[in-house]
Protein backbone atom coordinates (compact mmCIF):
# COMPACT_ATOMS: atom_id res chain seq x y z
CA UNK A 1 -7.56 -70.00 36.12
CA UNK A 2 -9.59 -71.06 38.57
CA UNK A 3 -12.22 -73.84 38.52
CA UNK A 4 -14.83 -71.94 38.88
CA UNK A 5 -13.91 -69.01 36.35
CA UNK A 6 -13.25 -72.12 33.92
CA UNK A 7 -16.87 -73.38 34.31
CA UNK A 8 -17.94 -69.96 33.72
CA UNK A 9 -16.24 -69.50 30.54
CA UNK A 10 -17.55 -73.10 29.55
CA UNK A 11 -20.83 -72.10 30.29
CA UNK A 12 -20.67 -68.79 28.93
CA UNK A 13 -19.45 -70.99 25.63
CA UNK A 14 -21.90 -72.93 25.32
CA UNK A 15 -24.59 -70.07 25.62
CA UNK A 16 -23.06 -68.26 22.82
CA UNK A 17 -23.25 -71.71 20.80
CA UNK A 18 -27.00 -72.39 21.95
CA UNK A 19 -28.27 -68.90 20.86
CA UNK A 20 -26.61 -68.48 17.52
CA UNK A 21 -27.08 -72.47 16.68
CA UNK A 22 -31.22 -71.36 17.16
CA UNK A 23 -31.06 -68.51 15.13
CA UNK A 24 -29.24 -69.95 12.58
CA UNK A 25 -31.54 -73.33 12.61
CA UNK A 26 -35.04 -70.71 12.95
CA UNK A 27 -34.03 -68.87 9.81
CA UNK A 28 -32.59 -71.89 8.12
CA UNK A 29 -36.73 -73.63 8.45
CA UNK A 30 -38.15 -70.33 7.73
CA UNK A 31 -36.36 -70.12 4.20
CA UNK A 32 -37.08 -73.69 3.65
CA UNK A 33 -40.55 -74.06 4.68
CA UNK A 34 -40.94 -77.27 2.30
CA UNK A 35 -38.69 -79.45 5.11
CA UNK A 36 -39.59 -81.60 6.98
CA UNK A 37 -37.01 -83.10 9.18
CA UNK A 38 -33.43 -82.07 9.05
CA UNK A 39 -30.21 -83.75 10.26
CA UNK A 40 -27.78 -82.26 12.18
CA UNK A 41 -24.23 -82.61 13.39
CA UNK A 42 -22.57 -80.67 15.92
CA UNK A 43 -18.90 -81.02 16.12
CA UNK A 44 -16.60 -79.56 19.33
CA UNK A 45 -12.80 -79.68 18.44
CA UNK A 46 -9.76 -78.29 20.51
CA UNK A 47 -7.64 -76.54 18.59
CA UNK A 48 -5.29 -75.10 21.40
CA UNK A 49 -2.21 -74.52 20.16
CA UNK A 50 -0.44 -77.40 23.00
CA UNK A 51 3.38 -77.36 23.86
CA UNK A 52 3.33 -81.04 23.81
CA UNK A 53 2.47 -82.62 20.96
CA UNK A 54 1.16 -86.10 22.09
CA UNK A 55 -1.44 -84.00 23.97
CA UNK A 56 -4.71 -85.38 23.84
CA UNK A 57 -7.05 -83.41 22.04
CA UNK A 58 -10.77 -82.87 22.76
CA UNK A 59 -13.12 -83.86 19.62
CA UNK A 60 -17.08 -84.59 20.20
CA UNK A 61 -19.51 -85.25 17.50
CA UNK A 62 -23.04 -85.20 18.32
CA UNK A 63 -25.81 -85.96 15.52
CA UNK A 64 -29.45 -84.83 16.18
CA UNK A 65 -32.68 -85.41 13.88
CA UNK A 66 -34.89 -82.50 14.14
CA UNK A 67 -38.77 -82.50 12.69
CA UNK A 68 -39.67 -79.07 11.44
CA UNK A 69 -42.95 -80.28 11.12
């Protein structure tokens, strides 16, 4: 794969994420309208299937506050 047909399919990745993470959050505040901050974590985790074991495996956890109000 090239380099930049990998950067496309992170990017392309990440869009998917961003637009179903929204919709999910929107509709998630709208059936909770009595919220007013939530907490969020958004965890990334490689779960390729690696030939080598002691391959290093991606894992990033990112934590976000968000006020609803």
């Amino acid at each position: 794969m090239t380099d930049e047909m990998c950067k496309k399919d992170i990017r392309g990745l990440l869009k998917t994420f961003g637009v179903m993470a929204d919709e999910a959050i929107v509709g998630h505040i709208a059936k909770n309208p009595g919220v007013d901050n939530l907490n969020f974590k958004i965890t990334l985790e490689d779960i390729t299937n690696y030939d080598d074991a002691n391959t290093e495996r991606l894992n990033i956890e990112i934590t976000k506050a968000i006020q609803c109000k």
